[in-house]
Protein backbone atom coordinates (compact mmCIF):
# COMPACT_ATOMS: atom_id res chain seq x y z
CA UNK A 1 -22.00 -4.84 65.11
CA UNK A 2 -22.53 -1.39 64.08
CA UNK A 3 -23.78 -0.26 60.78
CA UNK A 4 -20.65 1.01 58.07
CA UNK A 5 -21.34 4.50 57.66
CA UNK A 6 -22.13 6.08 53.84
CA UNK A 7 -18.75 7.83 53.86
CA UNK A 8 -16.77 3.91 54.14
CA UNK A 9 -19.58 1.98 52.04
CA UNK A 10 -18.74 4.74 49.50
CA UNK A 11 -14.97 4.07 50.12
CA UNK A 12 -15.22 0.28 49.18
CA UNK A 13 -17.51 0.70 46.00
CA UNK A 14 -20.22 -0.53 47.53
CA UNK A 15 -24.11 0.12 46.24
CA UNK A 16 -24.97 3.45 47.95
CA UNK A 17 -22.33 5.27 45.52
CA UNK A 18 -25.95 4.04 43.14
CA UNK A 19 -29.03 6.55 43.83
CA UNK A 20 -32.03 4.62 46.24
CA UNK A 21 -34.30 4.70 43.15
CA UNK A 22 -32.08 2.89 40.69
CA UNK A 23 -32.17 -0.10 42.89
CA UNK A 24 -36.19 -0.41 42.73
CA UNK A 25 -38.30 -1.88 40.47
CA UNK A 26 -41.28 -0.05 40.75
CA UNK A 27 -43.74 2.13 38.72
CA UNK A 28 -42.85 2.39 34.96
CA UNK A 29 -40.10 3.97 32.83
CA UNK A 30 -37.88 5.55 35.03
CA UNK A 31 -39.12 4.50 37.89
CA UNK A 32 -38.18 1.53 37.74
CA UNK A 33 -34.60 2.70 37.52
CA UNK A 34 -33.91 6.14 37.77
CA UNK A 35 -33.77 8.99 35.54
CA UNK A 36 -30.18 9.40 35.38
CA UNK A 37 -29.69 5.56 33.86
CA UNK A 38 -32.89 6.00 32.36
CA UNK A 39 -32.15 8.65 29.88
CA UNK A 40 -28.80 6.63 29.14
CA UNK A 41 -30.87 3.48 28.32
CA UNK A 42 -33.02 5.95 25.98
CA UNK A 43 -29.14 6.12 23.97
CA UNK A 44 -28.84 2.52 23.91
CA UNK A 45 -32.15 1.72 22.76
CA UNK A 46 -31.79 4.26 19.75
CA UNK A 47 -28.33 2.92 18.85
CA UNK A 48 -30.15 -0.93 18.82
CA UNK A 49 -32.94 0.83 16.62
CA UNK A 50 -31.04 2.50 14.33
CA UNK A 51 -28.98 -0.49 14.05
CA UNK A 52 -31.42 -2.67 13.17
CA UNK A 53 -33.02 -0.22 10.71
CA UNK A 54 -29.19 -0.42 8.74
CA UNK A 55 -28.90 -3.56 8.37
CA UNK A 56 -32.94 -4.35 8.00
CA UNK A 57 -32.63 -6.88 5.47
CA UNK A 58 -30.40 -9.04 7.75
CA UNK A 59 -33.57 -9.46 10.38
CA UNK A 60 -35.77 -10.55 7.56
CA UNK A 61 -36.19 -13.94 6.14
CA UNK A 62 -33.74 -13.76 3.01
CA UNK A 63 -33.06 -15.45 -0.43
CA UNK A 64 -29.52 -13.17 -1.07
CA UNK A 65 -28.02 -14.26 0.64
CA UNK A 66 -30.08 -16.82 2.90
CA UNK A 67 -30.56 -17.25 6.16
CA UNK A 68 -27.81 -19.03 7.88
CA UNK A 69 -29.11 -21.02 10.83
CA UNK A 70 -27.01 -22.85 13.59
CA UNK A 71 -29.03 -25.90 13.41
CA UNK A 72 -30.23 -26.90 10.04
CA UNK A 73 -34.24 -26.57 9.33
CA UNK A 74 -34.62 -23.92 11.87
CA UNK A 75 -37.97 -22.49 11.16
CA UNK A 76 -37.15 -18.76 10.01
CA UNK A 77 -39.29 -15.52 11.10
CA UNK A 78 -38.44 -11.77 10.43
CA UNK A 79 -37.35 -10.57 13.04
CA UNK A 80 -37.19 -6.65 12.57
CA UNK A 81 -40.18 -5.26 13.48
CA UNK A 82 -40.62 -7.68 16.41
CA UNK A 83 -37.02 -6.50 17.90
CA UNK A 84 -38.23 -2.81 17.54
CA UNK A 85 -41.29 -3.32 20.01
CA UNK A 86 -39.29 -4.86 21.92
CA UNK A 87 -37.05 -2.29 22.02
CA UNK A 88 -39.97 0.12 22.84
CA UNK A 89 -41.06 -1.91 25.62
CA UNK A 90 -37.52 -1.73 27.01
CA UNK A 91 -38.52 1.87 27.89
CA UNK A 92 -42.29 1.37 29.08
CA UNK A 93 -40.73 -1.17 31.71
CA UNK A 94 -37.12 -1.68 31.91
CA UNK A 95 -36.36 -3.71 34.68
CA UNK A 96 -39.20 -5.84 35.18
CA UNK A 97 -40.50 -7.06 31.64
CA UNK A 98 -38.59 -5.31 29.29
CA UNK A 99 -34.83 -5.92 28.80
CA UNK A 100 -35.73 -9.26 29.58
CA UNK A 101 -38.12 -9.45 26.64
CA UNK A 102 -35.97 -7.83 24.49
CA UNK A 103 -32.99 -10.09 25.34
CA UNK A 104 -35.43 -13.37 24.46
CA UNK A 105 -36.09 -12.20 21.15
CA UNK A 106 -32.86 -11.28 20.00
CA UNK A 107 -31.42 -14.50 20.82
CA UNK A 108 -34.32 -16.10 19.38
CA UNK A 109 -33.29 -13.71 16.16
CA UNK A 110 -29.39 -14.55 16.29
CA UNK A 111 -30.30 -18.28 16.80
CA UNK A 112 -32.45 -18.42 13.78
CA UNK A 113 -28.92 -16.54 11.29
CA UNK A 114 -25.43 -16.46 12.04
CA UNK A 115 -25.55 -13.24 10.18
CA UNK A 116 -26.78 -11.57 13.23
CA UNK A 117 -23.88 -12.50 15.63
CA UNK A 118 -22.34 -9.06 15.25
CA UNK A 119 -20.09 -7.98 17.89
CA UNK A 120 -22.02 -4.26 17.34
CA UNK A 121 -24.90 -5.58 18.67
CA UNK A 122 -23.74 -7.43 20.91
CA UNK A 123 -22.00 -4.47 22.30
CA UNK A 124 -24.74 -2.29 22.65
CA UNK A 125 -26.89 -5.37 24.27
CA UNK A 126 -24.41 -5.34 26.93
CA UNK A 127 -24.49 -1.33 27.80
CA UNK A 128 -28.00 -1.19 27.64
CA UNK A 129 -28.13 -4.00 30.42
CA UNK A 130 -25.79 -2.21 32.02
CA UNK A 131 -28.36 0.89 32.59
CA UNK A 132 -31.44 -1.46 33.76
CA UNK A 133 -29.25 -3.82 36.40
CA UNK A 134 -26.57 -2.81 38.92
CA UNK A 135 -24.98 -6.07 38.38
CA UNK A 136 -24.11 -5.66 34.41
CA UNK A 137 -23.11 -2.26 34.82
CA UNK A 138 -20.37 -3.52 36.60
CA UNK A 139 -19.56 -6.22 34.55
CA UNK A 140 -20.07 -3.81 31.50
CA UNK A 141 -17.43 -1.79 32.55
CA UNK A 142 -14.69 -5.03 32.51
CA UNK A 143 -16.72 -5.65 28.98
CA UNK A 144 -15.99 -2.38 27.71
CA UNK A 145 -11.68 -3.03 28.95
CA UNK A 146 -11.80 -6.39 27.45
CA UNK A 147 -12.84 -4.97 24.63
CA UNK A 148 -10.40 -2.37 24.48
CA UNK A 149 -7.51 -4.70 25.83
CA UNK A 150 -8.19 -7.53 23.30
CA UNK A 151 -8.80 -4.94 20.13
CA UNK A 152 -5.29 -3.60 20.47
CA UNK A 153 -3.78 -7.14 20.76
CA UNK A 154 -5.16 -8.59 18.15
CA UNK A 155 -3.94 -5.58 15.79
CA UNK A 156 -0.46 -5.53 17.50
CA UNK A 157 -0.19 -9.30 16.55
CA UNK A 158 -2.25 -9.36 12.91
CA UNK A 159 0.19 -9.12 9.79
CA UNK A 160 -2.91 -7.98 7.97
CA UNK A 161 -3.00 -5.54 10.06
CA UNK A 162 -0.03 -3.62 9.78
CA UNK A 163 0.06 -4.18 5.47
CA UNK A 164 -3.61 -4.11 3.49
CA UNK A 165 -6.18 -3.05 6.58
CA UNK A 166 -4.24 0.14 7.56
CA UNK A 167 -3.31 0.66 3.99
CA UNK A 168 -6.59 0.17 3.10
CA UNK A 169 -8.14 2.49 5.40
CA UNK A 170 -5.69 5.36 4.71
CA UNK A 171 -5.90 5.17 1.27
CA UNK A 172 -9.90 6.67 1.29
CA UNK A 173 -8.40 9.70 3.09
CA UNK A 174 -6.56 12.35 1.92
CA UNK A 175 -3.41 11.12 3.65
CA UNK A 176 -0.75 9.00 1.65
CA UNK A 177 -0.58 5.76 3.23
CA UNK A 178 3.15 5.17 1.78
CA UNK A 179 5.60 5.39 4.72
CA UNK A 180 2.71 6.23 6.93
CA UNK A 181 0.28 3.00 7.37
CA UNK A 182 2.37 1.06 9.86
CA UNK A 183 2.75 3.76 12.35
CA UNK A 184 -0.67 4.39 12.31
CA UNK A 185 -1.57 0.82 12.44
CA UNK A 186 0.85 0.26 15.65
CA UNK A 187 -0.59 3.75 17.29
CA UNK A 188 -4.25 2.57 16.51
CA UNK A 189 -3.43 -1.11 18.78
CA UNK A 190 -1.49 1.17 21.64
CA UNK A 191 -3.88 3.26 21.79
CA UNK A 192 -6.58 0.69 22.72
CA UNK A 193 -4.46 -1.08 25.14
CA UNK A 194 -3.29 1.86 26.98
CA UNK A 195 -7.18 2.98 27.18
CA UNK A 196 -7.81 -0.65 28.46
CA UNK A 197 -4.88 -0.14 30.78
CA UNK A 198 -6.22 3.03 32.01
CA UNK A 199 -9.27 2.36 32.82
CA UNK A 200 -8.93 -0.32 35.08
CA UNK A 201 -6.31 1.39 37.38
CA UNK A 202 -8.12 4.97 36.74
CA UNK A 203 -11.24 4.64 35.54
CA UNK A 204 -12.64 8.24 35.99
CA UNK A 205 -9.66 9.97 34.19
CA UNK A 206 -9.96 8.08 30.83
CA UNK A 207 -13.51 9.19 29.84
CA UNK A 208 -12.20 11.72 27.47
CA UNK A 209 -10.43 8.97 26.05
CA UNK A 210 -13.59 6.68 25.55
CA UNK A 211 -15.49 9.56 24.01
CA UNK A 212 -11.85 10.32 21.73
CA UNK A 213 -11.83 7.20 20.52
CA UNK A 214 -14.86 6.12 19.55
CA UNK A 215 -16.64 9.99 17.92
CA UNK A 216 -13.22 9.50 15.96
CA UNK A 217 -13.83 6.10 14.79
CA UNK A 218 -17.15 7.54 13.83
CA UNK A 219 -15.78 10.56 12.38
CA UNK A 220 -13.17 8.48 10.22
CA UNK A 221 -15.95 6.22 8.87
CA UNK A 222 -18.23 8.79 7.87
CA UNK A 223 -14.95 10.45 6.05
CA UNK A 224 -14.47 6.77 4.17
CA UNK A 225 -17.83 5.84 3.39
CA UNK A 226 -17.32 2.14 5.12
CA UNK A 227 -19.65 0.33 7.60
CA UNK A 228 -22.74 2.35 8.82
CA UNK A 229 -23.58 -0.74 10.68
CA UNK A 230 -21.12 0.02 13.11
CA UNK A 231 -21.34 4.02 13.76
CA UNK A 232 -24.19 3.99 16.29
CA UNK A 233 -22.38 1.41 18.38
CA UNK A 234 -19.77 3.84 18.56
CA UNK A 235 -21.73 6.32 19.59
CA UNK A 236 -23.21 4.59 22.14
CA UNK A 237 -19.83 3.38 23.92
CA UNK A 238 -18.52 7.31 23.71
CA UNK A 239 -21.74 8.52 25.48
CA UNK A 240 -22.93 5.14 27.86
CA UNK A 241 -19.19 3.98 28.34
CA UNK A 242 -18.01 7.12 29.41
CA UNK A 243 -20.78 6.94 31.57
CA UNK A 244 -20.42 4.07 33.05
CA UNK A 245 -16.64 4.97 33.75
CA UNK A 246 -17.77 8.04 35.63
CA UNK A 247 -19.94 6.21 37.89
CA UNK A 248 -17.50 3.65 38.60
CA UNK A 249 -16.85 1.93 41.36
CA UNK A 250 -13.14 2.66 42.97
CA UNK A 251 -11.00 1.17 45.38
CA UNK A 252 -9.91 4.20 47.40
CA UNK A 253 -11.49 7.68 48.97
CA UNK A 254 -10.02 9.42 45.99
CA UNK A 255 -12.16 8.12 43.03
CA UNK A 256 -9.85 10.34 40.61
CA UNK A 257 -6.84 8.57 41.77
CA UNK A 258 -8.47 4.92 42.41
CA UNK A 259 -8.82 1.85 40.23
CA UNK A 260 -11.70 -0.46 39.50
CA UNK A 261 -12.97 -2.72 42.54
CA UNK A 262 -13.79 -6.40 41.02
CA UNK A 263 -17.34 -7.18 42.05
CA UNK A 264 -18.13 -8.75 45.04
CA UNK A 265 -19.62 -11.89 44.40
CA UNK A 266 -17.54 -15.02 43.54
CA UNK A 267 -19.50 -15.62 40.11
CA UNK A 268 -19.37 -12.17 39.18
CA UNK A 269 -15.37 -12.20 39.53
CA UNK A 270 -15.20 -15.21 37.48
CA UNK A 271 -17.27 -13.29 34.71
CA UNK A 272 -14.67 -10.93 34.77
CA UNK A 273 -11.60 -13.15 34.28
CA UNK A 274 -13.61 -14.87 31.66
CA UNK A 275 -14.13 -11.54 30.20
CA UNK A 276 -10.35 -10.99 29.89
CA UNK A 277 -9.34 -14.31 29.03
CA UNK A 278 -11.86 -16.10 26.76
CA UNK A 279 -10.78 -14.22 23.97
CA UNK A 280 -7.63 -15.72 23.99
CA UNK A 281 -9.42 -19.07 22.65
CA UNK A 282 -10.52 -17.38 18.98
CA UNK A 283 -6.68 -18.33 17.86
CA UNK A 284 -7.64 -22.29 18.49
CA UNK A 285 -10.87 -21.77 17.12
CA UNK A 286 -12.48 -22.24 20.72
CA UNK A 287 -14.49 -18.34 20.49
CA UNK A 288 -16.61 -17.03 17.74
CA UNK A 289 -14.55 -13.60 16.44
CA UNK A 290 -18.11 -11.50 17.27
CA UNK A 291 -17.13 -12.64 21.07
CA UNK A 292 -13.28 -12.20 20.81
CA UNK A 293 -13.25 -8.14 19.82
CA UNK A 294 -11.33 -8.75 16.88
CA UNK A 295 -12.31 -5.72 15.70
CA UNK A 296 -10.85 -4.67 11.88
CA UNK A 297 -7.66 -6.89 12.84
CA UNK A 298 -7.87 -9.25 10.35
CA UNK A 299 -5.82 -12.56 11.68
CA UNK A 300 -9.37 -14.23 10.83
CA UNK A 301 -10.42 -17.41 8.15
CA UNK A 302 -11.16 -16.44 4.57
CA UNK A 303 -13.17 -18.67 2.01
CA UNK A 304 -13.42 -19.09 -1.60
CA UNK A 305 -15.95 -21.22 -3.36
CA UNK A 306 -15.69 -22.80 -6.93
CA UNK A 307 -18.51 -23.59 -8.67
CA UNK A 308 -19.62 -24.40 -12.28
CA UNK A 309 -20.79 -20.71 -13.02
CA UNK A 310 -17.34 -19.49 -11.77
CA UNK A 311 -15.27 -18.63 -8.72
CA UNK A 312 -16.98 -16.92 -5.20
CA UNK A 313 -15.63 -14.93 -2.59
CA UNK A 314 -17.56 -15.66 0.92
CA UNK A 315 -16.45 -11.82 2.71
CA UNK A 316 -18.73 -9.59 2.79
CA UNK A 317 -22.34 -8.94 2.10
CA UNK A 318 -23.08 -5.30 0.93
CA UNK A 319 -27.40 -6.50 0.46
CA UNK A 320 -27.65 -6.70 4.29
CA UNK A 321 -24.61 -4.67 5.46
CA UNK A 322 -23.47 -7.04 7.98
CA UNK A 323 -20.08 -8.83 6.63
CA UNK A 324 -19.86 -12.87 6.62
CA UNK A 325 -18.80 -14.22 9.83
CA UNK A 326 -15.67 -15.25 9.48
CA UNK A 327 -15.61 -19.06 11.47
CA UNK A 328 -15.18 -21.63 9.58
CA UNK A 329 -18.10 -23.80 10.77
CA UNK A 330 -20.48 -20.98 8.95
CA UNK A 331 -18.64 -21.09 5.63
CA UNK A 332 -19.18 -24.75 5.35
CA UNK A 333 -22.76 -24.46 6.66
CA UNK A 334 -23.10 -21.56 3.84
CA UNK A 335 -21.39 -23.63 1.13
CA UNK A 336 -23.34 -26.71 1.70
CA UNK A 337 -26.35 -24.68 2.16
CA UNK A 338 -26.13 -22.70 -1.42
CA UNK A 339 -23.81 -25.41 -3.12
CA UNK A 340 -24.36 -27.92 -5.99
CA UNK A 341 -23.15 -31.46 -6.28
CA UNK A 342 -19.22 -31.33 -7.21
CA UNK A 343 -18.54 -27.43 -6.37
CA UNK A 344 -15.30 -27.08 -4.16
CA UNK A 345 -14.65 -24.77 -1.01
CA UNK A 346 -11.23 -23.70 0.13
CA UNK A 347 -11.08 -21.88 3.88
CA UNK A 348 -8.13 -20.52 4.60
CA UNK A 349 -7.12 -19.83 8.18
CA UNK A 350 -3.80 -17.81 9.04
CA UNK A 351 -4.65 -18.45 12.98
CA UNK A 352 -2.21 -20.59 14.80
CA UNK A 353 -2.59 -24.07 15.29
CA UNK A 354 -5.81 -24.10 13.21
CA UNK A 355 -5.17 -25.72 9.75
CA UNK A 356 -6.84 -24.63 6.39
CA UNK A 357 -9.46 -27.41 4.72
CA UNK A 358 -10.49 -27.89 1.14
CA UNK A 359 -13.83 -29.18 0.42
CA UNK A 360 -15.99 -30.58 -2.05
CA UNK A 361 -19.81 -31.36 -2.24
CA UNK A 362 -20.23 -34.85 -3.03
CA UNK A 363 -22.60 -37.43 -4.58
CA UNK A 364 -25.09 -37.47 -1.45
CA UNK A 365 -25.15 -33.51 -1.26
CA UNK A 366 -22.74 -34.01 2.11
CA UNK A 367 -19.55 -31.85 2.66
CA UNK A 368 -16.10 -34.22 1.69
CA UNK A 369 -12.79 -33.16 3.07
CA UNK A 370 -10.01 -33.21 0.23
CA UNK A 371 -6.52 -32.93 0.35
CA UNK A 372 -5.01 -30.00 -1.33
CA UNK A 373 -3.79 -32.09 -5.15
CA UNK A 374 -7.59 -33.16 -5.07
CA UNK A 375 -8.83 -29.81 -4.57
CA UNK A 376 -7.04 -28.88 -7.57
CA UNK A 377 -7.97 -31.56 -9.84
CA UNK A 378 -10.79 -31.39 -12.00
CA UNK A 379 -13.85 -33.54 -10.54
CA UNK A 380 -16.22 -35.45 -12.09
CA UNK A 381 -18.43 -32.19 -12.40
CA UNK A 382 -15.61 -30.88 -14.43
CA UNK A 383 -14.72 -28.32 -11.74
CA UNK A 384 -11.33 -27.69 -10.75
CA UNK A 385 -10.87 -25.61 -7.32
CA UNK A 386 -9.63 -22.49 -6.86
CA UNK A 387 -7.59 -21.86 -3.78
CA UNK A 388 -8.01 -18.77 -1.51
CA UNK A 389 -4.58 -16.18 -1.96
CA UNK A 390 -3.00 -14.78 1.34
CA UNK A 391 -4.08 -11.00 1.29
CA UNK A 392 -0.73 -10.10 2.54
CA UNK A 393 1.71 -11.70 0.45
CA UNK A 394 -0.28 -9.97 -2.44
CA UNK A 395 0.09 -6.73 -0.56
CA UNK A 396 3.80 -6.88 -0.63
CA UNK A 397 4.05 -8.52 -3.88
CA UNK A 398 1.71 -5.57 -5.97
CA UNK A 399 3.84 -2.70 -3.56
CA UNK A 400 7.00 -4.40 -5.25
CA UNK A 401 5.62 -3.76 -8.89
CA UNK A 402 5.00 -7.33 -9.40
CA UNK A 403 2.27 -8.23 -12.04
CA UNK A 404 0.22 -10.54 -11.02
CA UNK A 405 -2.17 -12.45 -13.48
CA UNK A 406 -5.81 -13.84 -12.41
CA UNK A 407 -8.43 -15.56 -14.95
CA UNK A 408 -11.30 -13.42 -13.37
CA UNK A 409 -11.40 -10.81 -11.06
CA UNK A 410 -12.30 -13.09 -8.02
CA UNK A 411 -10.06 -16.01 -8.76
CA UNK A 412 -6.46 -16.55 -8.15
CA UNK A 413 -3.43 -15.83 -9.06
CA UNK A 414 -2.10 -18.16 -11.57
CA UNK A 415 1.03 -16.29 -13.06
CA UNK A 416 3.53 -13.49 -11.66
CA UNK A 417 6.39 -11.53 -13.39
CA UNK A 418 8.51 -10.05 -11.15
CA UNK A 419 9.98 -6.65 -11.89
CA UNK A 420 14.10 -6.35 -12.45
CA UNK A 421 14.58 -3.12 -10.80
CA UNK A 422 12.23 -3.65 -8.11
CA UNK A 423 13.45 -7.45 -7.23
CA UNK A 424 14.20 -8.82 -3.56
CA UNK A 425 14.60 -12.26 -2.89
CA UNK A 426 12.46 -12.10 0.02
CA UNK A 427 9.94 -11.55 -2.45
CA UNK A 428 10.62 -15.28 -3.28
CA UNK A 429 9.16 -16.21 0.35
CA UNK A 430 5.34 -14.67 -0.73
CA UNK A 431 4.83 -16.99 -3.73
CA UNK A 432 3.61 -19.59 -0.89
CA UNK A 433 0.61 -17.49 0.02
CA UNK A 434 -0.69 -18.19 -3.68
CA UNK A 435 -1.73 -21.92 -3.79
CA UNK A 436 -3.12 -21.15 -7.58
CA UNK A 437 0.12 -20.45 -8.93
CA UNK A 438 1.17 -21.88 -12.03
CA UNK A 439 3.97 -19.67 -13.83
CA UNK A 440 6.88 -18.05 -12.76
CA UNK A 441 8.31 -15.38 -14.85
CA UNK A 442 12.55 -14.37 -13.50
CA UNK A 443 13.80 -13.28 -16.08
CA UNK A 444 16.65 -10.61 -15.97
CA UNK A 445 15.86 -10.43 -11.92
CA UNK A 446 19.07 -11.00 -9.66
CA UNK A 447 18.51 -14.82 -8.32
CA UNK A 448 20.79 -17.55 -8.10
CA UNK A 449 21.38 -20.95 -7.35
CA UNK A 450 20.30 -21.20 -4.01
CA UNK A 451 17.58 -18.95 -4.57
CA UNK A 452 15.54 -21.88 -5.64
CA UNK A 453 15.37 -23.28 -2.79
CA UNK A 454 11.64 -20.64 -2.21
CA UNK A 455 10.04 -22.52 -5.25
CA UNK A 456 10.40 -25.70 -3.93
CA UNK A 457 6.85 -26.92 -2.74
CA UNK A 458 5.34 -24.98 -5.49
CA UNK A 459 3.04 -27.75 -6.00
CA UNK A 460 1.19 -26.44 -8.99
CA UNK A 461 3.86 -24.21 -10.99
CA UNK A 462 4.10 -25.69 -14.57
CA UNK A 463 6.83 -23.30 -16.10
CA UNK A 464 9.69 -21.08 -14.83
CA UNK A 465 11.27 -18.11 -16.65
CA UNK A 466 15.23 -17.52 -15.41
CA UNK A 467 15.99 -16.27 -18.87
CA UNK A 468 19.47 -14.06 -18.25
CA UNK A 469 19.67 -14.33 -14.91
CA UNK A 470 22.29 -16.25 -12.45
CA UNK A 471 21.54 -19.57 -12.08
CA UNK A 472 23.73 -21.81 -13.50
CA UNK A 473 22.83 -25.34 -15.47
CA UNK A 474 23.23 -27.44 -12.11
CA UNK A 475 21.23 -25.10 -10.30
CA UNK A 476 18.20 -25.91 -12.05
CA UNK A 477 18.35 -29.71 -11.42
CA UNK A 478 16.69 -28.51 -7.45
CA UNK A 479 13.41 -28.00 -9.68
CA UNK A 480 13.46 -31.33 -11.23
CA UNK A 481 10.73 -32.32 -7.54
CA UNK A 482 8.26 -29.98 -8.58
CA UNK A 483 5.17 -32.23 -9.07
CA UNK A 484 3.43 -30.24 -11.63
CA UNK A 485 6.65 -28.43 -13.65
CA UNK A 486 6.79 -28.78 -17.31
CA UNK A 487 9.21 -26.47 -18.90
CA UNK A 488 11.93 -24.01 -17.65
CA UNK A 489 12.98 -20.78 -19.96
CA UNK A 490 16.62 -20.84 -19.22
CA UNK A 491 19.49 -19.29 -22.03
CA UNK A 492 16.75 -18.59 -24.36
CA UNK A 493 15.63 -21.95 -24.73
CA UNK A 494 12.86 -23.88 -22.92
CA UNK A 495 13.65 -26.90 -21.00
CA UNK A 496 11.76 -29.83 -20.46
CA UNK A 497 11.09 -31.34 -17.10
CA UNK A 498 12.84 -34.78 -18.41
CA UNK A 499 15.90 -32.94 -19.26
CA UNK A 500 16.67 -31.28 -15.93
CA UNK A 501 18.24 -33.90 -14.55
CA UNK A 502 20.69 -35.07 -17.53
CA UNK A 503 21.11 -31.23 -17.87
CA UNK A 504 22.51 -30.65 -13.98
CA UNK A 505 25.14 -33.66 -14.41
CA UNK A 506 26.11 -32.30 -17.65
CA UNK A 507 26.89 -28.70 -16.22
CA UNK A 508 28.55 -30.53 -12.86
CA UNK A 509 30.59 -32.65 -15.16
């Protein structure tokens, strides 16, 4: 058989579209892998430096907040200065010592703190692989669509999403989020699925839209003020990733008009669907977030702690400017970790098919499960728990000029007035995204009868207010089942649980 020539092995995406000397491994530096992919390893490495200089006080061992192994009594090392040598040996000899080195010692590093499972470095890992081996630059390039693919789905399908996040994040601009937020939180998740889309059936025609994207997240986040951490991955996927998309591999003769060939080998293909699927498994709790690409979509577990001293929220850590990873295996390893005897934990998870847990530490220093009336009673400690509030029912609640009443600024909310001219009765469907709900204040709103029907499971509400409004004296007999109800203001006049009953046959009499 005769040999293919260059002009078909180019055709099929084979390895001579790579220059001779990025396929050796010999001399030093860029010898080793050419200067082209050399001087794009040079970006990756700075972006992994610069990195690790942000968020220093994560790689170091830590008392605020502490270390967070996988495996309890992991011996702990700081690991920043031994990850930037690394790093610098990555450029004395890439492909024969160096990425290898460097990849040892940050798992070592991640495996001693769950704090350091960040999908930013992660990322970068990944691209600067992808400039020292032929084979994970082409997987790189199906990392870099997963992650684009699986970004914009998860913001497409997060309510959190479309309310506080994109509220959030357009309120530190000068534009006025009202009437605004959810068009640019559905044009933010397009956007990253049509990239994703793009550049697998044309990858050489979407590298202005790599570089768009991500020097405009950068450019946004500089404007806000909000996660450093995350600007010189950014960076590095505009300038690598659009890199990597030029020199990809195509299909046809015309690489402008040509999508992206799979890889060749068996294993390599199943990477790929892996890639594109895996993510699929953080909604049943199967993937870590960091490995998902959930990226600023919410949709993720949140965690309050109670404790003696007062009430805890585990989010975000501004000491070592990475944010709490949000599984809930590493709040309960954090809340046994830094707990006392009797304190209480509450994760709430809004994924589907994954239920919420409350906690408490018990006698023997060991994590209980409770059910949620125990979480809420008051212990032998003399703590009573304090659930976590669903971010987006208070969203829509405080846009509806609700007030909303806490006992400290990190606790829940235990009472709500709702105002008369600003009243829905949808509004009634939120007060089951705040467990720590207690009293109810109606009056003068436009409710009714069947209305009640949204306060029923209300677990924890001890008084009602439906002063002047349009339920009538049988109505209020469907709130006689609430467990924890003591008085209802109805007709100016407070009535007792015991009476609701008598009071309902009196009125249908």
């Amino acid at each position: 058989m005769g040999r293919k020539s260059k002009k078909s092995e180019r055709q099929s995406g084979g390895p001579p579209d790579v220059p001779r000397d990025e396929l050796k491994g010999d001399g030093w530096g860029f010898q080793q892998i050419g200067l082209e992919s050399y001087c794009f390893l040079v970006v990756g490495v700075l972006s992994q430096a610069v990195t690790i200089f942000i968020t220093w006080p994560a790689w170091q061992v830590r008392e605020v907040p502490p270390n967070l192994p996988w495996i309890a009594a992991t011996p702990q090392v700081s690991s920043g200065l031994i990850l930037l040598v690394s790093l610098a040996f990555v450029l004395v000899s890439p492909r024969m010592y160096g990425m290898v080195g460097f990849l040892i010692t940050l798992g070592l590093a991640i495996g001693m703190d769950q704090f350091r499972c960040q999908p930013q470095v992660i990322a970068i890992t990944f691209m600067m692989a992808a400039c020292v081996w032929l084979p994970a630059r082409r997987l790189c390039l199906w990392f870099l669509i997963a992650m684009w693919l699986w970004a914009g789905i998860h913001k497409l399908i997060s309510a959190e999403w479309f309310t506080h996040i994109s509220y959030g994040l357009l309120s530190q601009t000068p534009v006025n989020p009202n009437g605004v937020y959810q068009g640019f939180a559905l044009l933010i998740g397009l956007g990253e699925i049509v990239l994703a889309i793009v550049a697998w059936i044309r990858p050489r025609q979407v590298m202005l839209g790599c570089i768009g994207l991500h020097c405009g997240i950068v450019i946004f986040l500089l404007c806000i003020g909000w996660n450093a951490s995350v600007i010189p991955w950014n960076l590095c996927t505009a300038i690598v990733g659009a890199w990597l998309l030029h020199k990809a591999p195509t299909q046809g003769p015309d690489v402008l008009q040509s999508s992206l060939v799979l890889p060749a080998t068996p294993v390599l293909r199943g990477l790929v669907v892996a890639m594109l699927i895996v993510p699929a498994g953080m909604y049943f709790g199967l993937v870590r977030h960091c490995f998902a690409h959930a990226l600023y979509s919410g949709n993720l577990p949140l965690a309050m702690a109670t404790r003696a001293e007062g009430v805890e929220t585990l989010e975000v850590w501004d000491d070592i400017q990475f944010p709490f990873p949000n599984v809930q295996s590493a709040y309960r390893d954090y809340f046994v970790l830094t707990g006392s005897i009797g304190d209480k934990l509450h994760v709430r998870d809004p994924r589907w098919g994954i239920s919420s847990h409350y906690y408490q530490i018990n006698s023997q220093k060991q994590l209980e499960e409770l059910t949620a009336r125990q979480f809420f009673q008051i212990n032998s400690s003399g703590i009573a728990g304090c659930a976590m509030d669903d971010p987006v029912s208070i969203f829509h609640l405080v846009r509806q000029k609700t007030k909303l009443l806490k006992r400290s600024e990190e606790s829940g909310v235990y009472a709500i007035e709702f105002s008369p001219n600003d009243f829905s009765i949808d509004l009634l469907e939120r007060l089951k995204g705040l467990p720590n709900l207690e009293q109810i204040q109606l009056a003068d709103c436009e409710i009714g009868d069947d209305d009640l029907q949204y306060l029923t499971g209300l677990s924890r509400v001890t008084g009602v207010g439906l002063n002047r409004t349009q339920v009538s004296q049988a109505g209020l007999a469907q709130l006689a089942d609430l467990p924890s109800l003591k008085t209802i203001y109805y007709n100016d006049a407070a009535v007792e649980k015991a009476d609701l009953l008598s009071v309902g046959a009196a009125a249908a009499d």
